[in-house]
N, C-alpha and C. Protein backbone atom coordinates (compact mmCIF):
# COMPACT_ATOMS: atom_id res chain seq x y z
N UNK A 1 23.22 173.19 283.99
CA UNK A 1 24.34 172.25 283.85
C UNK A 1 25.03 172.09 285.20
N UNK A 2 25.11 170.99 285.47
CA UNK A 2 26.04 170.53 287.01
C UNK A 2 27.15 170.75 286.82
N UNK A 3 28.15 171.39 287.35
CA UNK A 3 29.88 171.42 287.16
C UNK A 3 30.32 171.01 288.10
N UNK A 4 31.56 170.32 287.88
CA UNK A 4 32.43 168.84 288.49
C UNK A 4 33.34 169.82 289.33
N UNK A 5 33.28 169.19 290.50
CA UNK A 5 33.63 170.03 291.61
C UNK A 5 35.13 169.80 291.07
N UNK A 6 36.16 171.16 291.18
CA UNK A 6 37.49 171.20 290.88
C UNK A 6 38.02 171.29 292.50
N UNK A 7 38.36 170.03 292.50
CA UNK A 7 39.57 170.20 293.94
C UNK A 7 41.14 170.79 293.19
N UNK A 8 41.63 171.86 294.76
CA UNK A 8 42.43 172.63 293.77
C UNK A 8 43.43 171.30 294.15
N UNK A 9 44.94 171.58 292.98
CA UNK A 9 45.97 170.82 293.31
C UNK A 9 46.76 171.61 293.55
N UNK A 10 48.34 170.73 293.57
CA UNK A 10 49.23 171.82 294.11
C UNK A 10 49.89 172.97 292.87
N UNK A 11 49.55 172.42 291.80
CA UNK A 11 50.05 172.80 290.37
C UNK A 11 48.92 173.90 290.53
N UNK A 12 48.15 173.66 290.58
CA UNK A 12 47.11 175.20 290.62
C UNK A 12 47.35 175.89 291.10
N UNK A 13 47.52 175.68 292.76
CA UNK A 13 48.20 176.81 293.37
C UNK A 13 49.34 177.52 293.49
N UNK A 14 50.05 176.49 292.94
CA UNK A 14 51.42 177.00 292.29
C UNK A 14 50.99 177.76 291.03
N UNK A 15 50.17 177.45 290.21
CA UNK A 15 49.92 178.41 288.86
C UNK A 15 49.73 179.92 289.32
N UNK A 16 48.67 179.90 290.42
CA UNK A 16 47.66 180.80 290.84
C UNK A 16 48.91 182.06 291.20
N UNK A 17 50.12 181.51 292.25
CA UNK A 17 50.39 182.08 293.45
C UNK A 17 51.92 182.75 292.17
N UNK A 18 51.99 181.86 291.25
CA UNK A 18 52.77 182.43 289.94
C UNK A 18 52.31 183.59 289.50
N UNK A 19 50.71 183.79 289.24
CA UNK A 19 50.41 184.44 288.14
C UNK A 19 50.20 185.87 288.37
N UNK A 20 49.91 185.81 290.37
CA UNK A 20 49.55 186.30 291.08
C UNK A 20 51.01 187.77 291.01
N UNK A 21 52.01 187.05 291.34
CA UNK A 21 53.59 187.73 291.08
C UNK A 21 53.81 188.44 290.44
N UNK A 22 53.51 187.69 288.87
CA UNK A 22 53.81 188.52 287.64
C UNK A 22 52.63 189.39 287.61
N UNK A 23 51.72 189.11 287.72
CA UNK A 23 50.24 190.17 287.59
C UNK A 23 50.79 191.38 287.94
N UNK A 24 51.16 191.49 289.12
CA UNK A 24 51.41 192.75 290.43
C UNK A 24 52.63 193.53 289.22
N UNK A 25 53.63 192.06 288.84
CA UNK A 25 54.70 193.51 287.98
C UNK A 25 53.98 193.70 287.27
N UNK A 26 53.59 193.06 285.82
CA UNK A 26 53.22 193.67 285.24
C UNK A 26 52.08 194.94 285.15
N UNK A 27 51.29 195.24 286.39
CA UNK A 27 50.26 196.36 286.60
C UNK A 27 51.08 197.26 286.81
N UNK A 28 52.25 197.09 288.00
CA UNK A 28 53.15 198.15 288.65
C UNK A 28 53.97 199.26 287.01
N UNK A 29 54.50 198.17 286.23
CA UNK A 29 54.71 198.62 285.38
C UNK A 29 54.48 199.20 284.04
N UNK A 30 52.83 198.75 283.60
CA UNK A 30 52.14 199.37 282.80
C UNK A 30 51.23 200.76 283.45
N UNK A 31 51.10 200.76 285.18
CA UNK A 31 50.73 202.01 286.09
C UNK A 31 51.59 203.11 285.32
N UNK A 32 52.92 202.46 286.04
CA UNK A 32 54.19 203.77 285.90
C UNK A 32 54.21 204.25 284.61
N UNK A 33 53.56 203.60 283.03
CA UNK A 33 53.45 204.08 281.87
C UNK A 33 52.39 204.79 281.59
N UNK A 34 51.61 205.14 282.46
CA UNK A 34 50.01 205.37 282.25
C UNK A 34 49.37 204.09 281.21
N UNK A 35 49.52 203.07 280.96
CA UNK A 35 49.13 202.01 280.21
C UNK A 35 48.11 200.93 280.63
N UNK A 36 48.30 201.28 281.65
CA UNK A 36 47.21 199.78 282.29
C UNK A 36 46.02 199.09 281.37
N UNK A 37 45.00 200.22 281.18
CA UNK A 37 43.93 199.51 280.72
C UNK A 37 44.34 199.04 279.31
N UNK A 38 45.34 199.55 278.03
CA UNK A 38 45.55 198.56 277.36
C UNK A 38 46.55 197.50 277.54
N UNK A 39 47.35 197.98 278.38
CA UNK A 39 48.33 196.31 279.00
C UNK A 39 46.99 195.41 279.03
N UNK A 40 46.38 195.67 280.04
CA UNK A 40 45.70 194.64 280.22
C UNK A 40 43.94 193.94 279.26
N UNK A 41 43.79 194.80 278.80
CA UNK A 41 43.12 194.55 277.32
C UNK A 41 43.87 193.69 276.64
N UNK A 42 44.91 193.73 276.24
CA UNK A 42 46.01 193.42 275.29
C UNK A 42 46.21 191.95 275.68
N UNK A 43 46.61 191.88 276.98
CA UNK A 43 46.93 190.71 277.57
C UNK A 43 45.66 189.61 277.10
N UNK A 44 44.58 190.14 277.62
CA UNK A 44 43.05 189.36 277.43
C UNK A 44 43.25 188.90 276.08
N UNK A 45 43.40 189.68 275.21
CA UNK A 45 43.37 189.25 273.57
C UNK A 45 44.26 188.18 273.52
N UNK A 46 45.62 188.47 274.29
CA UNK A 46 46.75 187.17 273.85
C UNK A 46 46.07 186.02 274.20
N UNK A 47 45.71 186.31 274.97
CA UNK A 47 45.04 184.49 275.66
C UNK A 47 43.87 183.64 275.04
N UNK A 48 42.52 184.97 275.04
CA UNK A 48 41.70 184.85 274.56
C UNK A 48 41.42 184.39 272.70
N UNK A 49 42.81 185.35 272.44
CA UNK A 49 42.72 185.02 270.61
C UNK A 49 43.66 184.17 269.98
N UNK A 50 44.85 184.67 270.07
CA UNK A 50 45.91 184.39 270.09
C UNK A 50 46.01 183.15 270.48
N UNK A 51 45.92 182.39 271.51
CA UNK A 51 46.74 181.46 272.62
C UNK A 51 45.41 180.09 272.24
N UNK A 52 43.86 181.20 272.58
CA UNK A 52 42.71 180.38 272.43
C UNK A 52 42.64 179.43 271.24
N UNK A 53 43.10 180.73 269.83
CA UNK A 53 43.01 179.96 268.48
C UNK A 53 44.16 179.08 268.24
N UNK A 54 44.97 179.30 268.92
CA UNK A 54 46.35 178.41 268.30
C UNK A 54 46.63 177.01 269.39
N UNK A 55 46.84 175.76 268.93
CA UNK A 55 47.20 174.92 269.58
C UNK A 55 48.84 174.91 269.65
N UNK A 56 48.92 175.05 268.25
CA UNK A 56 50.76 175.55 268.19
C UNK A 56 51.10 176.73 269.05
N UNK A 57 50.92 177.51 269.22
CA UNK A 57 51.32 178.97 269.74
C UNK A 57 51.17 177.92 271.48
N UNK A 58 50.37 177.56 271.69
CA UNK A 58 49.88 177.25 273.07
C UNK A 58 51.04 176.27 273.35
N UNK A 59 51.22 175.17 272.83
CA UNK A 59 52.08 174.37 272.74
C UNK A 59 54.08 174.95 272.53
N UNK A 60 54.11 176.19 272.07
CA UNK A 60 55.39 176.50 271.96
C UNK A 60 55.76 177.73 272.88
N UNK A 61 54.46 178.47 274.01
CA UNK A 61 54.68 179.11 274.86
C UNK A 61 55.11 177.62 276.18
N UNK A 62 54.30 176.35 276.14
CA UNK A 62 54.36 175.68 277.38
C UNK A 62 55.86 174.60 277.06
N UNK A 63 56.20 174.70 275.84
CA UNK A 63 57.10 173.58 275.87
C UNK A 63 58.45 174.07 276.31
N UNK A 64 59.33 173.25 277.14
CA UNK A 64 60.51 173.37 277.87
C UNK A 64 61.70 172.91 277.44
N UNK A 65 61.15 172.38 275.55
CA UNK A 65 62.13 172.19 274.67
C UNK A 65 62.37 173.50 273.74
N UNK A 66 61.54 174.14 273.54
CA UNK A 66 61.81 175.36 272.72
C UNK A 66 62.55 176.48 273.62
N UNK A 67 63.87 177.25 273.39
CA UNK A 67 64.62 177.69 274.26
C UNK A 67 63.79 178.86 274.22
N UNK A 68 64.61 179.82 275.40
CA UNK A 68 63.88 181.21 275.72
C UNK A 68 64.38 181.88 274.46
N UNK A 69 65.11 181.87 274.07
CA UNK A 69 65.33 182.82 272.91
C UNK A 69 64.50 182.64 271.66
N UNK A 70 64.57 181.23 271.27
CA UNK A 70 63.46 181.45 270.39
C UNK A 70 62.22 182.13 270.77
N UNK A 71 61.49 181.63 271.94
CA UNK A 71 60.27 181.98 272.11
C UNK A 71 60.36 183.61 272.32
N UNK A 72 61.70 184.24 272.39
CA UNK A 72 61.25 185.99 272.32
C UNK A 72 61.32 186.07 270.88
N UNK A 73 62.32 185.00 270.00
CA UNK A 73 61.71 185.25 267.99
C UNK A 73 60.50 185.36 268.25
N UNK A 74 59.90 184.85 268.94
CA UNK A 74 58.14 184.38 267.83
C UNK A 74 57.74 185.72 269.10
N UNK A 75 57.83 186.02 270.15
CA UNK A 75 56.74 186.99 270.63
C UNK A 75 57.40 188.38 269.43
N UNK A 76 58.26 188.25 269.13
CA UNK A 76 58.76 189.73 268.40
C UNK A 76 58.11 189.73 266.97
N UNK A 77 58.07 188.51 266.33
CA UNK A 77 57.80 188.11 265.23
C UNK A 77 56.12 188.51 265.12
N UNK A 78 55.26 187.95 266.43
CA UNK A 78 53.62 187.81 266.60
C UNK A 78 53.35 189.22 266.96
N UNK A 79 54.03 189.95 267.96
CA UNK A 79 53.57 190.50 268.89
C UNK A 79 54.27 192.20 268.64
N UNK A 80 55.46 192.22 268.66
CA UNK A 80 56.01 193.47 268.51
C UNK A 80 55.72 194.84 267.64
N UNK A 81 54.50 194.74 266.97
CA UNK A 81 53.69 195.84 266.39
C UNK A 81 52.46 195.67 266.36
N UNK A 82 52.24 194.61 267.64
CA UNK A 82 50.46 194.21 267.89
C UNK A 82 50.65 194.92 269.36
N UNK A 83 51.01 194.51 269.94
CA UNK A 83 51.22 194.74 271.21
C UNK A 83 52.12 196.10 272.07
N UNK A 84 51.86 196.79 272.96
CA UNK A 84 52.46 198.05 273.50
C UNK A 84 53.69 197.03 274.22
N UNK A 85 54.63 197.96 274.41
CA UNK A 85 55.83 197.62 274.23
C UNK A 85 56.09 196.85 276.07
N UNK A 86 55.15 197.83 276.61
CA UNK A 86 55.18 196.90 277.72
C UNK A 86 55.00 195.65 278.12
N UNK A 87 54.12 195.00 277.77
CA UNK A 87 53.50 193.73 277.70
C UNK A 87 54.71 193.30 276.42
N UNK A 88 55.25 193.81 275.64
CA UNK A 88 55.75 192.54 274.77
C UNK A 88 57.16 192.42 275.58
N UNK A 89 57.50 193.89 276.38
CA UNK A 89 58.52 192.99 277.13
C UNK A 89 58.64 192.42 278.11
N UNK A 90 57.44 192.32 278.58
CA UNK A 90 57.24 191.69 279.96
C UNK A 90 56.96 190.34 279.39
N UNK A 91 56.42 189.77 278.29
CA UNK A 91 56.53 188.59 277.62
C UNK A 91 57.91 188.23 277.57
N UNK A 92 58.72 188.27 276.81
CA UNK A 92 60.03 188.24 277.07
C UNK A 92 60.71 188.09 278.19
N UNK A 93 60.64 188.52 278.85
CA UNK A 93 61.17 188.23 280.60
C UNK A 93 60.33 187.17 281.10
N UNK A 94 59.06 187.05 280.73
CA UNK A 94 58.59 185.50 280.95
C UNK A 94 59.37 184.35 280.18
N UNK A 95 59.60 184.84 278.83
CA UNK A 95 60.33 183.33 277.86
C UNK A 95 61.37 182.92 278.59
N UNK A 96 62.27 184.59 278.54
CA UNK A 96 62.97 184.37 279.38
C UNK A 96 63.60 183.07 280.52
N UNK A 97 62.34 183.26 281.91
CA UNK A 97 62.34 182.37 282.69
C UNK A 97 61.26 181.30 282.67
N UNK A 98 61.35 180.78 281.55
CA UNK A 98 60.40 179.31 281.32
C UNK A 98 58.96 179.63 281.86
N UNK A 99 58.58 180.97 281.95
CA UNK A 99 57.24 181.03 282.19
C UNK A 99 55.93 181.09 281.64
N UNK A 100 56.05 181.34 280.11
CA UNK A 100 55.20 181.41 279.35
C UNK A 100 53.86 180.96 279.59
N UNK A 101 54.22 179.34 279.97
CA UNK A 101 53.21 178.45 280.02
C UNK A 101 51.77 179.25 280.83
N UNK A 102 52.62 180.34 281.96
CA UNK A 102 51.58 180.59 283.17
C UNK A 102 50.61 181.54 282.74
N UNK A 103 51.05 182.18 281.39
CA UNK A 103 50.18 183.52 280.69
C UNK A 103 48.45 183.66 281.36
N UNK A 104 48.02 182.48 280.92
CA UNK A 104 46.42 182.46 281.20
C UNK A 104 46.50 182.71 282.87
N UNK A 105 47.24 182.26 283.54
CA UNK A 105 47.26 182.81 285.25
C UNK A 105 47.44 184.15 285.90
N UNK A 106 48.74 184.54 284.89
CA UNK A 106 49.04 185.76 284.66
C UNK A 106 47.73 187.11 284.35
N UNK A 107 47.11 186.32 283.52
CA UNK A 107 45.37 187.12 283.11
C UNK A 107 44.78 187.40 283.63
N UNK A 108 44.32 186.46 284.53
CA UNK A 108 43.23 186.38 285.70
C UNK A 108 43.82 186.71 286.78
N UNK A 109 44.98 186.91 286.75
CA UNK A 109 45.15 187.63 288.66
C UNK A 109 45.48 189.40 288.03
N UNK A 110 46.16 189.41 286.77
CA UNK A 110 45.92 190.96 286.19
C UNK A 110 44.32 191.58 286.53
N UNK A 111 43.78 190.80 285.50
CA UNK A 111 41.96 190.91 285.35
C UNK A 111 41.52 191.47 286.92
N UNK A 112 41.93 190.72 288.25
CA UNK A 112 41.31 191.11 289.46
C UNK A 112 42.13 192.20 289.78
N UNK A 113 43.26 191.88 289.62
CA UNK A 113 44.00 193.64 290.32
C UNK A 113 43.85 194.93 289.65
N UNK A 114 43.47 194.86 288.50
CA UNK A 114 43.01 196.00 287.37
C UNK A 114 42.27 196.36 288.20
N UNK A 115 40.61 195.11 288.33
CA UNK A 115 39.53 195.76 288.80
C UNK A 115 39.88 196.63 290.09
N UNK A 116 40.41 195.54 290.99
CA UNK A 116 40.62 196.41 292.35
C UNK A 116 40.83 198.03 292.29
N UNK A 117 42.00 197.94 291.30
CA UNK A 117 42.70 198.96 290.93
C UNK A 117 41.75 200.38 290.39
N UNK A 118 40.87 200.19 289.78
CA UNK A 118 39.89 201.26 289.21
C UNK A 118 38.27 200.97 290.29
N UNK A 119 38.23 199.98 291.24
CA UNK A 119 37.06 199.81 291.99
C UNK A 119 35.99 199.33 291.05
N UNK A 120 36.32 198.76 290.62
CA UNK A 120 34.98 197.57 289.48
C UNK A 120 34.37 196.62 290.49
N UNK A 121 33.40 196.02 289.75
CA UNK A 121 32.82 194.43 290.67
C UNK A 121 32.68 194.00 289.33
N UNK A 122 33.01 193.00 289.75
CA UNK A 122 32.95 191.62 288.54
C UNK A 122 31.84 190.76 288.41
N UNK A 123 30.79 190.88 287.92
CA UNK A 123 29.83 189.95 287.52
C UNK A 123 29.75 188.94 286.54
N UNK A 124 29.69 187.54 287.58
CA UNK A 124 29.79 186.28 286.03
C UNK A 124 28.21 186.29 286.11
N UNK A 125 28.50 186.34 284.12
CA UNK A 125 26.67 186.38 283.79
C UNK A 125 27.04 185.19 282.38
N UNK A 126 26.25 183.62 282.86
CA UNK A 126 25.88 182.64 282.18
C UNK A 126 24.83 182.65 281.18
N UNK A 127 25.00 182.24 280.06
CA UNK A 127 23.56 182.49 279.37
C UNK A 127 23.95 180.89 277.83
N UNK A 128 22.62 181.15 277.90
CA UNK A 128 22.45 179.74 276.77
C UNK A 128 22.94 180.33 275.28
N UNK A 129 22.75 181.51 274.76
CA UNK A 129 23.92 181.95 273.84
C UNK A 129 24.36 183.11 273.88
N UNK A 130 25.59 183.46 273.54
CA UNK A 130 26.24 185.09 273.79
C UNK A 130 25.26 186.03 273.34
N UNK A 131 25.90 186.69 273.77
CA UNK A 131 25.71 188.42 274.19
C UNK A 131 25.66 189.10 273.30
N UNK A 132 24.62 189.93 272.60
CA UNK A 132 25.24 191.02 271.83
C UNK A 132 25.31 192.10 272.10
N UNK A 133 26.11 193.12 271.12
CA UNK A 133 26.56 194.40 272.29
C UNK A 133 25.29 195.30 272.85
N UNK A 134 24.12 195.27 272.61
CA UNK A 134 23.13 196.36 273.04
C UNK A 134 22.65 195.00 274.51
N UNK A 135 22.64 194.30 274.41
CA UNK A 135 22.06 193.17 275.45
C UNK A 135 23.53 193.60 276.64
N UNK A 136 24.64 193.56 275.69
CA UNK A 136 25.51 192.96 277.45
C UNK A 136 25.15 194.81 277.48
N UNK A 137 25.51 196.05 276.90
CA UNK A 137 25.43 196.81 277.58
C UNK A 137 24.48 197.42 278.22
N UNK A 138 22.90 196.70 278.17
CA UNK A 138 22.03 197.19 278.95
C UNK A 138 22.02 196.38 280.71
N UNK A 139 22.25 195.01 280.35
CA UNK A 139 22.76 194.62 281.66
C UNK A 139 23.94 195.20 282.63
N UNK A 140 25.18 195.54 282.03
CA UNK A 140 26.02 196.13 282.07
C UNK A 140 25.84 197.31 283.18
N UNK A 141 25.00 198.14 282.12
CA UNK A 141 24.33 199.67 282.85
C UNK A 141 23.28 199.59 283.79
N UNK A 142 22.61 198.50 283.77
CA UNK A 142 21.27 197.83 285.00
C UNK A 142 22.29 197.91 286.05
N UNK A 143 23.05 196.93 286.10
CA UNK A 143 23.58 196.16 287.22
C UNK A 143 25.22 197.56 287.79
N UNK A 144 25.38 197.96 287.08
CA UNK A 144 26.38 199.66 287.33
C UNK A 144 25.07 200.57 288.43
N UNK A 145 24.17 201.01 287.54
CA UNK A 145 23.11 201.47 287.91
C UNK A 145 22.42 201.30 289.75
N UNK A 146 22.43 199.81 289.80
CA UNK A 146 22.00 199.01 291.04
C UNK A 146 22.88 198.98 292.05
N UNK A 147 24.35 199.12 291.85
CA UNK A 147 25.11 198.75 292.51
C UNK A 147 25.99 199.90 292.73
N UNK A 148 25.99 200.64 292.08
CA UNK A 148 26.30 202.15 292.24
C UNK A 148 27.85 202.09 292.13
N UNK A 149 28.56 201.31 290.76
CA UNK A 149 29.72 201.15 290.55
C UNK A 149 30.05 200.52 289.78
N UNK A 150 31.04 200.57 288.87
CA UNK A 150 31.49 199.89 287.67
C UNK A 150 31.81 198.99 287.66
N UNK A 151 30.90 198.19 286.16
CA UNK A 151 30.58 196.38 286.59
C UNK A 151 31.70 196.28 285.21
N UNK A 152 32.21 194.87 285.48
CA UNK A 152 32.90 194.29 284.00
C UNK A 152 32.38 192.98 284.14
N UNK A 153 31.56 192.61 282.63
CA UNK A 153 31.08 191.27 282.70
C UNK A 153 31.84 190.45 282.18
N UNK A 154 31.80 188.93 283.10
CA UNK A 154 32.63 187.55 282.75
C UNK A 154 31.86 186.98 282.37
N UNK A 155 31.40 186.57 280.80
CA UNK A 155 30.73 185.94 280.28
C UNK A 155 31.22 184.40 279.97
N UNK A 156 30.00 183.54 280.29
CA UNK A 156 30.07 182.14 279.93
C UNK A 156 28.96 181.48 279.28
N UNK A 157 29.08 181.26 278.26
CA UNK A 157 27.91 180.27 277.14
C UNK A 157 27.38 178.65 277.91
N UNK A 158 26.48 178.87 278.54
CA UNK A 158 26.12 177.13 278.91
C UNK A 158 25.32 176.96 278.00
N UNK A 159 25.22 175.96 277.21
CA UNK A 159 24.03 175.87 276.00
C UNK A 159 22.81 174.63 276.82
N UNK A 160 23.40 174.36 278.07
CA UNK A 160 22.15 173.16 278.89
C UNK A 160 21.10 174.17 279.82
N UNK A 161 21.17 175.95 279.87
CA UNK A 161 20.59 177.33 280.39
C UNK A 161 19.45 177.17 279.04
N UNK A 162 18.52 176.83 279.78
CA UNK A 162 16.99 176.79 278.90
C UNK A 162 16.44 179.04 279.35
N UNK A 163 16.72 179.64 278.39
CA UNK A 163 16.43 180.63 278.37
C UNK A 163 17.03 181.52 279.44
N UNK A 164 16.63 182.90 279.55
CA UNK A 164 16.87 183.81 280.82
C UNK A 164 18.93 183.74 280.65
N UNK A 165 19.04 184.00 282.32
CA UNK A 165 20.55 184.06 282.50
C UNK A 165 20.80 184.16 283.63
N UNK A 166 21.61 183.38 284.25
CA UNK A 166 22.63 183.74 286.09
C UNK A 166 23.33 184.84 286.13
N UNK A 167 23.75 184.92 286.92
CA UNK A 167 24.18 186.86 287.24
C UNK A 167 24.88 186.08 288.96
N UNK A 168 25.75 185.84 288.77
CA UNK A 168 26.26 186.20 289.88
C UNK A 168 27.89 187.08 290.26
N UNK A 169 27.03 187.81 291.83
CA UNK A 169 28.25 188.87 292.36
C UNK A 169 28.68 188.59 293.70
N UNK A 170 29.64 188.10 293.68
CA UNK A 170 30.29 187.74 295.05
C UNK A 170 29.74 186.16 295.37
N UNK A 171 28.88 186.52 296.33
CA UNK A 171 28.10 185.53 297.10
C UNK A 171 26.79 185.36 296.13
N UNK A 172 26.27 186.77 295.98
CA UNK A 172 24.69 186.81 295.50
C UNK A 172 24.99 186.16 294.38
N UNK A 173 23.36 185.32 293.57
CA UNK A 173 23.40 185.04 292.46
C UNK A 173 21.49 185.52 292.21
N UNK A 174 21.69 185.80 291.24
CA UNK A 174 20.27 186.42 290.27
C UNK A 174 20.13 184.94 289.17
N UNK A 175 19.12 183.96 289.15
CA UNK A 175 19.16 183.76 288.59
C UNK A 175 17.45 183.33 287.87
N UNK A 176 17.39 183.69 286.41
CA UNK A 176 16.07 184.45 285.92
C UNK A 176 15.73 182.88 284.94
N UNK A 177 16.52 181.96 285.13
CA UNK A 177 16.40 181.27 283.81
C UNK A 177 15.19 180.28 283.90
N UNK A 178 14.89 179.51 282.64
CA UNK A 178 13.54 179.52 282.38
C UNK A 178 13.62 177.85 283.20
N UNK A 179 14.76 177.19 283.31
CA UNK A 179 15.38 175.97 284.33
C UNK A 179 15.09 176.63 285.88
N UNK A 180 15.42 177.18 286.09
CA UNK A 180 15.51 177.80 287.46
C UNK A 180 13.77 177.78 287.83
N UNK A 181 13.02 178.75 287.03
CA UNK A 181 11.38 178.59 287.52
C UNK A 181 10.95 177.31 287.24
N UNK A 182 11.41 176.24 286.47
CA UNK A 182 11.03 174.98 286.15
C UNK A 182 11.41 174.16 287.29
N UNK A 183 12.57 174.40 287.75
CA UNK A 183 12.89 173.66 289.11
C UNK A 183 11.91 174.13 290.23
N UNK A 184 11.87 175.32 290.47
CA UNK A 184 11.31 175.89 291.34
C UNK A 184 9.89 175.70 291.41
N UNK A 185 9.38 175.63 290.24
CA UNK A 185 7.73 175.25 290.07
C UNK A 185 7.49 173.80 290.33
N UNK A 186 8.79 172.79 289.80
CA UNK A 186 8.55 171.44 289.94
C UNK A 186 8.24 171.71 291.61
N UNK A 187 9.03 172.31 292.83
CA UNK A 187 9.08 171.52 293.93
C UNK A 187 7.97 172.24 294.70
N UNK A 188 7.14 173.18 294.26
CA UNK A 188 6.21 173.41 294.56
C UNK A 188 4.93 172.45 294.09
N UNK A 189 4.98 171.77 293.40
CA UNK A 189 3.66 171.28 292.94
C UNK A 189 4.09 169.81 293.83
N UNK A 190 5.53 169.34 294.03
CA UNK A 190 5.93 168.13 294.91
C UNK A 190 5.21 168.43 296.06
N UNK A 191 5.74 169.46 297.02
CA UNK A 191 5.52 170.08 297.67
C UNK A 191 3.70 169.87 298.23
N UNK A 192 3.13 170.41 297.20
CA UNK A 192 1.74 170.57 297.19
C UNK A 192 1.03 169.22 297.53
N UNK A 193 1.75 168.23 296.34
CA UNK A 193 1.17 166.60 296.48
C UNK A 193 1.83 166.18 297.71
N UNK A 194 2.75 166.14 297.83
CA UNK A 194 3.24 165.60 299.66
C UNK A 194 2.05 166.05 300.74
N UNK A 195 2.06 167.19 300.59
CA UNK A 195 0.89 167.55 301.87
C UNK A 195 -0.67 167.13 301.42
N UNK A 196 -0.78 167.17 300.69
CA UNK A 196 -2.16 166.73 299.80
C UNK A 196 -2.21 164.82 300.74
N UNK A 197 -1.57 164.43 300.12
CA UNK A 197 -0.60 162.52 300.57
C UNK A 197 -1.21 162.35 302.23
N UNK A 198 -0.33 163.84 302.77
CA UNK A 198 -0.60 163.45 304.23
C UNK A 198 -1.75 163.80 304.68
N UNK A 199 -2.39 164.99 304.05
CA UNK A 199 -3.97 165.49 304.57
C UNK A 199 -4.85 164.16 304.82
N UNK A 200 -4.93 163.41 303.64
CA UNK A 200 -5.96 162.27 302.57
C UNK A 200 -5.18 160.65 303.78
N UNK A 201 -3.94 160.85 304.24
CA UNK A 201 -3.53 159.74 305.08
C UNK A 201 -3.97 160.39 306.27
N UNK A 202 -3.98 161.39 307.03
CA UNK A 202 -4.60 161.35 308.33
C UNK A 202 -5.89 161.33 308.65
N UNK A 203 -6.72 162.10 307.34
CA UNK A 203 -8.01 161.38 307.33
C UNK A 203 -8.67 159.75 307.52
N UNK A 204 -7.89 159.01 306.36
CA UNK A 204 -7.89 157.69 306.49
C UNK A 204 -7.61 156.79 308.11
N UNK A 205 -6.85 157.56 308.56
CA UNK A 205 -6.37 157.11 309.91
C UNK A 205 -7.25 157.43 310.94
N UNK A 206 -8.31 158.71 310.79
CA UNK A 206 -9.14 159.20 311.64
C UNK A 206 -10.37 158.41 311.64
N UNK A 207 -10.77 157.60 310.53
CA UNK A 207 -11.90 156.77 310.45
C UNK A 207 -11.91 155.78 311.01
């Protein structure tokens, strides 16, 4: 699948350089609890379940008509015996200051400073359908194994990935899919007939 080049805007980087802020407190302060890895588990779920399944919930964290106080009703109401107490009050100090909206930014700059934080590498691994748990954890333990350090996989479903799967880390990308040798085989056999074209034309020219 081709993906549409995202030029950043300034709202992005303003999201980014937001989420980036709160990330740092909120680690600093689920650190000082010994809490981190479920702060930030926890967090993943809000976004991922929570935020993902609800258009309402999504819509009444971003709207700038619903006051901050309500929106700490509903995190106390949703959240206050789901959630460790850290994260539900660090939610709150977001309603607080009209920040809600930035949660999913908030995630992903958590998500990288965690890793930093425990020395992980992050591998995005694409595949034509999810993962199940003996599959992601043998890749998981391959690629730990190879790299001699603890991997956390960012999984993404492309359903246009004709078999296999991409794997990329950093720069590197692994990619095994059954598109990838199909491309690759197409431009070899191009390849083959092009020079074939010119052999059969310089002959012709030699007569």
């Amino acid at each position: 699948m081709t993906e549409a080049v995202k030029h950043e805007t300034v709202l992005d980087t303003g999201a980014e350089k937001l989420g980036k802020t709160y990330a740092a407190a909120l680690i600093s302060a689920a650190q000082s609890a010994g809490v981190a890895d479920e702060v930030v588990a926890q967090l993943g779920t809000l976004v991922d379940t929570y935020l993902a399944g609800s258009d309402a919930l999504q819509a009444a964290f971003a709207s700038p008509r619903i006051s901050g106080d309500e929106k700490v009703r509903v995190i106390d109401k949703l959240f206050a015996s789901e959630f460790h107490p850290v994260l539900v009050k660090f939610l709150k100090v977001m309603a607080g200051r009209d920040r809600l909206a930035y949660v999913a930014s908030v995630r992903s700059a958590a998500d990288e400073l965690h890793d930093d934080m425990m020395g992980r590498v992050v591998a995005s691994i694409r595949t034509a359908v999810a993962l199940d748990d003996g599959l992601r954890g043998q890749i998981q333990s391959k690629l730990s194994e190879t790299l001699q350090r603890d991997v956390r996989l960012r999984e993404t479903i492309d359903p246009d990935l004709i078999g296999g799967m991409v794997i990329r880390i950093g720069d590197r990308v692994y990619d095994s899919s059954i598109r990838n040798r199909l491309d690759q085989m197409s431009k070899r056999v191009q390849s083959g007939f092009a020079q074939k074209l010119l052999e059969k034309f310089e002959t012709f020219t030699q007569n």
